[in-house]
N, C-alpha and C. Protein backbone atom coordinates (compact mmCIF):
# COMPACT_ATOMS: atom_id res chain seq x y z
N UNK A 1 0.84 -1.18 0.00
CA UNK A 1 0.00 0.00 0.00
C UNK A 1 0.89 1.24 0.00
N UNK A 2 0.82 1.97 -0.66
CA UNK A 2 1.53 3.64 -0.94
C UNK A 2 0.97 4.44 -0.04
N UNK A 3 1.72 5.69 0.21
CA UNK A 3 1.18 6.75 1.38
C UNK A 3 0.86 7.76 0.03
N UNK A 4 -0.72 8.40 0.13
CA UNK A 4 -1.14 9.07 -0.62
C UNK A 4 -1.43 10.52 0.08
N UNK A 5 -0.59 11.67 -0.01
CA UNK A 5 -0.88 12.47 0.43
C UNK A 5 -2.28 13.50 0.09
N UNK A 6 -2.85 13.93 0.71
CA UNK A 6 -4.34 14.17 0.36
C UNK A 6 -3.96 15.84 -0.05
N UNK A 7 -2.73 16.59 0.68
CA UNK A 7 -2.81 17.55 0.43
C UNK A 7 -1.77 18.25 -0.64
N UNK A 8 -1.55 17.01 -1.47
CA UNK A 8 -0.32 17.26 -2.09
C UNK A 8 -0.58 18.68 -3.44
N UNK A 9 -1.42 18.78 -3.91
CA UNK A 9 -1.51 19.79 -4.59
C UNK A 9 -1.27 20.98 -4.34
N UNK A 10 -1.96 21.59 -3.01
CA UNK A 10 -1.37 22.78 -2.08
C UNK A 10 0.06 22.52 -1.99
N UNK A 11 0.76 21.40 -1.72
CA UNK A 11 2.08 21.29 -1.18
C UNK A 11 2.66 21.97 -2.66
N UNK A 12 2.35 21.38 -3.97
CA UNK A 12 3.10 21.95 -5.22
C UNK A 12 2.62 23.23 -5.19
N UNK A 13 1.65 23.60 -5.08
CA UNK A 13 1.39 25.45 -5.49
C UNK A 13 2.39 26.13 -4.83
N UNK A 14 2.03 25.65 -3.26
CA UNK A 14 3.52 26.46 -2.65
C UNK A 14 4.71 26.35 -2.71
N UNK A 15 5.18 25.22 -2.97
CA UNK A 15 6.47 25.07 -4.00
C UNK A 15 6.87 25.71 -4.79
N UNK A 16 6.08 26.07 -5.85
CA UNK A 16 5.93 27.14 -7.31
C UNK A 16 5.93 28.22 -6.79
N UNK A 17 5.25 28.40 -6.13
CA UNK A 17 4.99 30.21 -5.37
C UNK A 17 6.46 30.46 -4.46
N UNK A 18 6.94 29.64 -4.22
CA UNK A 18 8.79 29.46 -3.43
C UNK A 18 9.57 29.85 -4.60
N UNK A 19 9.59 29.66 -5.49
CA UNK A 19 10.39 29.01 -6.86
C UNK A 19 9.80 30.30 -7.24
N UNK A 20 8.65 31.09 -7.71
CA UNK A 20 8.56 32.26 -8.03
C UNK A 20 9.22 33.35 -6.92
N UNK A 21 9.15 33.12 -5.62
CA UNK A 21 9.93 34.22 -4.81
C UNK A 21 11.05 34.18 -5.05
N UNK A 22 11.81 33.39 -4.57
CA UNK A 22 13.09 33.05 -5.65
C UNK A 22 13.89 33.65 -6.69
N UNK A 23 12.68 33.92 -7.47
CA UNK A 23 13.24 34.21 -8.84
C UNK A 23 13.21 35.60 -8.95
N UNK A 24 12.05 36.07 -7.90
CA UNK A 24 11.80 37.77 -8.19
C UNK A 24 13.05 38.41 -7.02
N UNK A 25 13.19 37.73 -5.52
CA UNK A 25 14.23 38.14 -5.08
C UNK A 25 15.92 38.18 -5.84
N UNK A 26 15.97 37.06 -6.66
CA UNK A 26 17.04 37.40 -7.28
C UNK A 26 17.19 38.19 -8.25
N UNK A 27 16.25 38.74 -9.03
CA UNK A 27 16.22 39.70 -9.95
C UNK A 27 16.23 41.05 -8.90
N UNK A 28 15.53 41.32 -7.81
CA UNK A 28 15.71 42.65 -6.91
C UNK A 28 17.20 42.50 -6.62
N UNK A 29 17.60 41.48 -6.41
CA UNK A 29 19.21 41.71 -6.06
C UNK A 29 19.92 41.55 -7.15
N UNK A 30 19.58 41.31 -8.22
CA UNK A 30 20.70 41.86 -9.31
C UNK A 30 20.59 43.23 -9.60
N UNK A 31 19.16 44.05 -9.60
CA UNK A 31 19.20 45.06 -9.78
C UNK A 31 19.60 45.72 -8.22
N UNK A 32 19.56 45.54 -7.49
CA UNK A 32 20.81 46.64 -6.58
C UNK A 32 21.71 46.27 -6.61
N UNK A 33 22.15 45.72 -6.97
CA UNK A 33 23.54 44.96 -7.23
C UNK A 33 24.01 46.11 -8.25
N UNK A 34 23.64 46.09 -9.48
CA UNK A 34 23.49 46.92 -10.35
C UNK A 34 23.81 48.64 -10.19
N UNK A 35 22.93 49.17 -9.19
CA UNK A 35 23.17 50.23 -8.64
C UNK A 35 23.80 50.46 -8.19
N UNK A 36 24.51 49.46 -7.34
CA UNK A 36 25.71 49.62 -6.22
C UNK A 36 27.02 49.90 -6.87
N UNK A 37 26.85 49.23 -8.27
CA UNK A 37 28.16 49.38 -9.13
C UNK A 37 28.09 50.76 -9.57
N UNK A 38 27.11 51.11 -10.35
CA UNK A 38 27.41 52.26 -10.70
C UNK A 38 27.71 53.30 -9.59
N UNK A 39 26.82 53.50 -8.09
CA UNK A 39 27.52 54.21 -7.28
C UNK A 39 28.63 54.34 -6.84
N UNK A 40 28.94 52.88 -7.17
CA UNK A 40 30.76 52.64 -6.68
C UNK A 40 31.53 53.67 -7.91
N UNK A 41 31.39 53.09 -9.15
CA UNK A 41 31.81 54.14 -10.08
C UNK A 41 31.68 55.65 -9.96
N UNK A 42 30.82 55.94 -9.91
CA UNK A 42 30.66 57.46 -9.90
C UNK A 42 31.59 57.79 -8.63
N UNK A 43 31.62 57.61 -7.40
CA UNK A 43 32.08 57.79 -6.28
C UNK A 43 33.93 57.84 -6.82
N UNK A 44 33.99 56.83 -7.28
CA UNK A 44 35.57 56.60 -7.95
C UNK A 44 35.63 57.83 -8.77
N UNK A 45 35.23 58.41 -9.63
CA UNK A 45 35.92 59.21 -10.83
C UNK A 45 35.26 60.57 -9.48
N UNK A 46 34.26 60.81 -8.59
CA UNK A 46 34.53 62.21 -8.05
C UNK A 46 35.73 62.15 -7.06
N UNK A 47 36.29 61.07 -6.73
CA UNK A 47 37.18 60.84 -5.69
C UNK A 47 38.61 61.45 -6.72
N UNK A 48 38.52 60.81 -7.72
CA UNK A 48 39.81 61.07 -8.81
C UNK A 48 39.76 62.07 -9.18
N UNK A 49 38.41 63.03 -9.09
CA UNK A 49 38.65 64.41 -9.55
C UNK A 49 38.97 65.18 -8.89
N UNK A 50 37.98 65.14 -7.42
CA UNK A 50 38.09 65.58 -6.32
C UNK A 50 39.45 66.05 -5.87
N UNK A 51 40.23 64.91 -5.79
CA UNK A 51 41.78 65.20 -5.36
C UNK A 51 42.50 65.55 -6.36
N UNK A 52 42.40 65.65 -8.11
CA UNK A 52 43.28 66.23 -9.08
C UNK A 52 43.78 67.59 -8.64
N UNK A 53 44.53 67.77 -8.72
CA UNK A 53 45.65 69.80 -8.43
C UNK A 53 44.41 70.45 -10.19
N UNK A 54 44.07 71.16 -9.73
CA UNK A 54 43.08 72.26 -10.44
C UNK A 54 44.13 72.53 -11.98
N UNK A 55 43.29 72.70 -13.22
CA UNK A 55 44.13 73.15 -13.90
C UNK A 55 44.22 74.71 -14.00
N UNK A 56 45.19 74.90 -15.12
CA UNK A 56 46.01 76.45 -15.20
C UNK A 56 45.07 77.72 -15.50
N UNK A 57 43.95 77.02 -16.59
CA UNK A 57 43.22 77.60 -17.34
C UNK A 57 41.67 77.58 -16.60
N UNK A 58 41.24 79.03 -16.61
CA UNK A 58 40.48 79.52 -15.59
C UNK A 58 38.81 78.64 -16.55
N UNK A 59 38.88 78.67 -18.15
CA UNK A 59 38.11 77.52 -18.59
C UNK A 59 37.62 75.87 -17.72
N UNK A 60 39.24 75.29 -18.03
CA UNK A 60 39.17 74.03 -17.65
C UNK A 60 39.22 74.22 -15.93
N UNK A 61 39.30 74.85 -15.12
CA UNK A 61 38.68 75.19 -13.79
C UNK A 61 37.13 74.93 -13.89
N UNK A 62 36.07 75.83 -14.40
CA UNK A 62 35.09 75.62 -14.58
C UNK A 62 34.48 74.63 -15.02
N UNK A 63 34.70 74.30 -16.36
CA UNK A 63 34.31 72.80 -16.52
C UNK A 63 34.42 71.77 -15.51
N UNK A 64 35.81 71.71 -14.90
CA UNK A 64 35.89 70.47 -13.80
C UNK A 64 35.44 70.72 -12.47
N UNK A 65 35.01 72.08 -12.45
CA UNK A 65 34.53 71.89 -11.05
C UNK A 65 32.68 72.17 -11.39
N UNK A 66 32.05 72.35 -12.56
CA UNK A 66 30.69 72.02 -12.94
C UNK A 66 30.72 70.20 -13.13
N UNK A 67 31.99 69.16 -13.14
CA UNK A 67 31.33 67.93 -13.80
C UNK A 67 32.08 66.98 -12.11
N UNK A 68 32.92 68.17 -11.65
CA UNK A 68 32.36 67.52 -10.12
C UNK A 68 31.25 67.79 -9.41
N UNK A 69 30.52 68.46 -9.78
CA UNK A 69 29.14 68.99 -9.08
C UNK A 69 28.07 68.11 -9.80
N UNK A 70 28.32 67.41 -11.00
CA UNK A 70 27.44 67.00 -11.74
C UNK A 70 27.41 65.54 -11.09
N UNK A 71 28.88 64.77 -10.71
CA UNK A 71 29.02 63.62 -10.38
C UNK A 71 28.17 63.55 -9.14
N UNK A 72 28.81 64.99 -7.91
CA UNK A 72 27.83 64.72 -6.94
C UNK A 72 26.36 64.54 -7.11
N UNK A 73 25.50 65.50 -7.88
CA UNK A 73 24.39 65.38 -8.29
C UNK A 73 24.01 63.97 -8.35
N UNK A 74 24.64 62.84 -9.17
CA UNK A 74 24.52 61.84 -9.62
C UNK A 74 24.32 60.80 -8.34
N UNK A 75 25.89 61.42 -7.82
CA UNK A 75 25.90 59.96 -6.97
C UNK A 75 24.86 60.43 -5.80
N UNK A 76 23.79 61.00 -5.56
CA UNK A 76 23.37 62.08 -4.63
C UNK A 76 21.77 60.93 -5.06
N UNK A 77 21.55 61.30 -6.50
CA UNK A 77 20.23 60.31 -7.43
C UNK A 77 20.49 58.96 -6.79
N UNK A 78 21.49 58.34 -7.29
CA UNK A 78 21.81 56.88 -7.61
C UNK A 78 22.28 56.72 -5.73
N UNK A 79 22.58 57.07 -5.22
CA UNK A 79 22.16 57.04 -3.24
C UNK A 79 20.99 56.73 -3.09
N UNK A 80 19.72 57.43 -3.68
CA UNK A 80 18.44 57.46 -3.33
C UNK A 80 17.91 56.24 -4.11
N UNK A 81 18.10 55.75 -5.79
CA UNK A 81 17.56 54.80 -5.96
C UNK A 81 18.37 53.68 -5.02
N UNK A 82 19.25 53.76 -4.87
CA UNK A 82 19.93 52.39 -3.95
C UNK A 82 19.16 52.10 -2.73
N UNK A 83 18.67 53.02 -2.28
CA UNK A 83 17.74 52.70 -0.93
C UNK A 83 16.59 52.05 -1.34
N UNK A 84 15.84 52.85 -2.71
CA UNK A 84 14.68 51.93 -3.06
C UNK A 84 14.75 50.92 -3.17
N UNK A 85 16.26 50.41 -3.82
CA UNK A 85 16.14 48.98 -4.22
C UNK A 85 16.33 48.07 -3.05
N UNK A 86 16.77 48.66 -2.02
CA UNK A 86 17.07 48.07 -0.73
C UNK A 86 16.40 47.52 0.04
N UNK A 87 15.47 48.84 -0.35
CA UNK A 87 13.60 48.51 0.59
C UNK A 87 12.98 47.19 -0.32
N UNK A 88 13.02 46.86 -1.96
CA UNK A 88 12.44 46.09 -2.46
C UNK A 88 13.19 45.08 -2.51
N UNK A 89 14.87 45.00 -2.13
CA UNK A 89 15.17 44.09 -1.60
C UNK A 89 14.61 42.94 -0.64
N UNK A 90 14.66 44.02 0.71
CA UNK A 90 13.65 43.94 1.62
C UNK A 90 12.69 42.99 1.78
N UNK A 91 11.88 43.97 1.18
CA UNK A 91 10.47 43.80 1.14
C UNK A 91 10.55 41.85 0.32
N UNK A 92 11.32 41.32 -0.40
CA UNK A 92 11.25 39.92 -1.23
C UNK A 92 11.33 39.08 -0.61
N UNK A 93 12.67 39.54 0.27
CA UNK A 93 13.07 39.16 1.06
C UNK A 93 11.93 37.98 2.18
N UNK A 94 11.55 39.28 2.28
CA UNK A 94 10.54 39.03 3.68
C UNK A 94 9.37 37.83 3.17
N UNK A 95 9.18 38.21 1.93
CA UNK A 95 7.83 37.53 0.99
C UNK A 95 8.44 36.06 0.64
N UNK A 96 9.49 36.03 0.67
CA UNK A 96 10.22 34.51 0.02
C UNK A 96 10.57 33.92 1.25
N UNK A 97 10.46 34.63 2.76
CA UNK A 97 10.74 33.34 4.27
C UNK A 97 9.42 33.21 4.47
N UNK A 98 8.31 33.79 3.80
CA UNK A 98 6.89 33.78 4.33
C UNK A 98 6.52 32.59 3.47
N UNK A 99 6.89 32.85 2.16
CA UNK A 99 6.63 31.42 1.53
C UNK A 99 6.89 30.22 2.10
N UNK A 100 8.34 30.17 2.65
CA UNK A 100 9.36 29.04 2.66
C UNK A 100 8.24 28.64 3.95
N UNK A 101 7.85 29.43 5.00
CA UNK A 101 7.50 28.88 5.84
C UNK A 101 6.25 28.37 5.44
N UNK A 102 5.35 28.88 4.58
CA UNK A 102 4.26 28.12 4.35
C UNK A 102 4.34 26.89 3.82
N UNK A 103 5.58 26.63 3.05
CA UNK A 103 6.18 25.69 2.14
C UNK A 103 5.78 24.18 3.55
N UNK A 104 6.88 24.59 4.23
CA UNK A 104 7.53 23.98 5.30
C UNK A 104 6.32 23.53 6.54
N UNK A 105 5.80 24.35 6.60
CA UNK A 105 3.83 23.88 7.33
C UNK A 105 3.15 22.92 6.20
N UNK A 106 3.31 22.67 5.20
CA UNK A 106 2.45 21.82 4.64
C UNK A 106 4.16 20.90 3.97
N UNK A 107 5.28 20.72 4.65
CA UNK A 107 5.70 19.79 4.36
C UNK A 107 5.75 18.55 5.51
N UNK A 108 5.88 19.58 6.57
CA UNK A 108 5.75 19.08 7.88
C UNK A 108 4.48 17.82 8.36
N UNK A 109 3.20 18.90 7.80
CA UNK A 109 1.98 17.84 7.91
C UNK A 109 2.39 16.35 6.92
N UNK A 110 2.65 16.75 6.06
CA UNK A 110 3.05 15.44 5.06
C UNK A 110 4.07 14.36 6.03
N UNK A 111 4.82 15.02 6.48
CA UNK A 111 6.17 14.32 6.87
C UNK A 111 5.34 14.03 8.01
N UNK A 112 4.62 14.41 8.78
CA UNK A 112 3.93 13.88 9.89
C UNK A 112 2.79 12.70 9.46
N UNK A 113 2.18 12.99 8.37
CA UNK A 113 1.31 11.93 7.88
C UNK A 113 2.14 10.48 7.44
N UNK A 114 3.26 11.02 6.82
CA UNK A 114 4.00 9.69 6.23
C UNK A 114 4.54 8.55 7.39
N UNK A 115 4.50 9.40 8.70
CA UNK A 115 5.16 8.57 9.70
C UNK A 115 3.86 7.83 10.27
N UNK A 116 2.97 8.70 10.12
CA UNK A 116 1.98 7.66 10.96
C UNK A 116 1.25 6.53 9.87
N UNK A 117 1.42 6.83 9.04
CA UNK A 117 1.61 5.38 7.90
C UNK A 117 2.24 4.67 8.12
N UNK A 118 3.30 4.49 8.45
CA UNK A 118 4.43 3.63 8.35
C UNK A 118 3.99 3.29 9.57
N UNK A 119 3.93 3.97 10.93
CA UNK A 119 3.68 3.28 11.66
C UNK A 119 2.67 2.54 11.69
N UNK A 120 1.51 2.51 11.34
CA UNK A 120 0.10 1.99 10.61
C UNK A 120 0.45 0.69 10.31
N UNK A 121 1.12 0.99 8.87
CA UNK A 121 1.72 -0.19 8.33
C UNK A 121 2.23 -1.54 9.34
N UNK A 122 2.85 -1.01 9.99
CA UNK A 122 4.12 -1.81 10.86
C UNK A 122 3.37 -2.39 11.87
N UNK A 123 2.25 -1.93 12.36
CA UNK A 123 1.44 -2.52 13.09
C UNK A 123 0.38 -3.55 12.64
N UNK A 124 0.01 -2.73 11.33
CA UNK A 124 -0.69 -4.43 10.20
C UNK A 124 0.29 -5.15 10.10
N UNK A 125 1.69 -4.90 10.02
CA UNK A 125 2.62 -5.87 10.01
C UNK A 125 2.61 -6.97 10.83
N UNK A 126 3.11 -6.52 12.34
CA UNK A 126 2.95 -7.41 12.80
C UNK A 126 1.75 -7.93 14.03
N UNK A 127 0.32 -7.23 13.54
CA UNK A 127 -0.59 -8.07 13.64
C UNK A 127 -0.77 -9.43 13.00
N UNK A 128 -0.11 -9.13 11.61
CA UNK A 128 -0.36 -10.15 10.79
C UNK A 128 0.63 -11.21 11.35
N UNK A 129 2.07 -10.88 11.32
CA UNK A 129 2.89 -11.84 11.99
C UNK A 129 2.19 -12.74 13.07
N UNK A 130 2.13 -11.91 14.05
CA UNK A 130 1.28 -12.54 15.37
C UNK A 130 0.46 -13.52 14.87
N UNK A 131 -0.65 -13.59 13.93
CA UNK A 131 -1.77 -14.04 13.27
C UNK A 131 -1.27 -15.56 12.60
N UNK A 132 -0.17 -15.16 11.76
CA UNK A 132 0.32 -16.07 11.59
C UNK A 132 1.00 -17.50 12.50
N UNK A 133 1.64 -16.33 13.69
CA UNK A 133 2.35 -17.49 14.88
C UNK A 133 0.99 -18.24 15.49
N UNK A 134 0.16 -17.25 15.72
CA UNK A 134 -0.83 -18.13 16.48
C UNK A 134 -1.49 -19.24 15.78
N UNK A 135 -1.86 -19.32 14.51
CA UNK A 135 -2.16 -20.32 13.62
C UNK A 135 -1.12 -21.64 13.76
N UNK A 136 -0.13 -21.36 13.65
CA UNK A 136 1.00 -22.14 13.18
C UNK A 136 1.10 -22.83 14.62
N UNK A 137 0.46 -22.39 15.42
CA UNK A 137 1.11 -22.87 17.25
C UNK A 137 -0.19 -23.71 17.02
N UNK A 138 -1.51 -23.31 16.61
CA UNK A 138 -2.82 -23.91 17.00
C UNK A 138 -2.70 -25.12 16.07
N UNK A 139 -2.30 -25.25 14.40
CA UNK A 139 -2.31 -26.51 13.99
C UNK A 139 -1.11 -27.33 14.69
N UNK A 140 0.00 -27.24 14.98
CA UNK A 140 0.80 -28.07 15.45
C UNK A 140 0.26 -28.46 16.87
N UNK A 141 -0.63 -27.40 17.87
CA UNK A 141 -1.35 -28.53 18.68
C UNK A 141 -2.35 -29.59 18.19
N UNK A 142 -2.88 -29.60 17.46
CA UNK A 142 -4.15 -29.97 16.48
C UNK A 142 -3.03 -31.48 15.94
N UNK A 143 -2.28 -30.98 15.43
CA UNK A 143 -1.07 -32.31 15.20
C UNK A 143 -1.00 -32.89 16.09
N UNK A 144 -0.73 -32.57 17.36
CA UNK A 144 -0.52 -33.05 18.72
C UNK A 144 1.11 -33.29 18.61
N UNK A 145 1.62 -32.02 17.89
CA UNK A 145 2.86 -31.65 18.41
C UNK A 145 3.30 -31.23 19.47
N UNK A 146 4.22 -31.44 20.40
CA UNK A 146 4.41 -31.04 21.61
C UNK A 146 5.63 -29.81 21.20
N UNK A 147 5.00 -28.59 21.53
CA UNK A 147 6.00 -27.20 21.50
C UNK A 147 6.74 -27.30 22.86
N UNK A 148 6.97 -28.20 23.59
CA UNK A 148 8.01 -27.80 24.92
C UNK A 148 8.97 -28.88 25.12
């Protein structure tokens, strides 16, 4: 006899719905991932400008100190989306242990059902054994075999 779980269909939806969190948390973390690089970049070239000795020409003064103001600007944006992505990090985060645990409540019942099968089983087992000894003891008295 097989152990037929009754609730196994729920058990796959939430599986799939695991396997979809999964997939959307790792896409939120490639995209901050993503962001983080470019902030790292930008941060690098205002750091490299930042500390350059100013040039001679009262022009190239201006320009470099409008495209260090521009970097800050930037890395100032790309700070703020990094938090968003942080929060929707977050937020997947949170949605993919909520799964796992629902996962894990309907694996549990299973894993709890499968044992009390087996134990089930094991007890038709050896009822039946028993069933058998006692037969086997009753014709060999019936023989008028002596068991002692």
């Amino acid at each position: 006899m097989k152990y037929k779980f009754r609730l196994q269909k729920l058990l796959d939806m939430r599986i799939d719905r695991e396997d979809e969190s999964k997939v959307e948390f790792q896409k939120a973390q490639s995209e901050r991932l993503k962001v983080k690089e470019k902030l790292d970049q930008l941060e690098e070239k205002y750091d490299e400008y930042k500390n350059r000795p100013l040039p001679v020409s009262a022009m190239e003064q201006k320009i470099t100190h409008i495209y260090i103001n521009t970097l800050g600007l930037n890395i100032d944006e790309t700070s703020r989306k990094l938090a968003v992505k942080e929060k929707i990090v977050s937020g997947k985060r949170e949605k993919l242990k909520q799964r796992q645990i629902d996962r894990k409540t309907v694996e549990t019942l299973k894993d709890k059902g499968y044992r009390n099968f087996i134990k089930e089983q094991n007890k038709l087992e050896q009822k039946l054994n028993d069933e058998f000894a006692l037969h086997s003891f009753i014709r060999n008295l019936r023989q008028g075999n002596d068991l002692t």
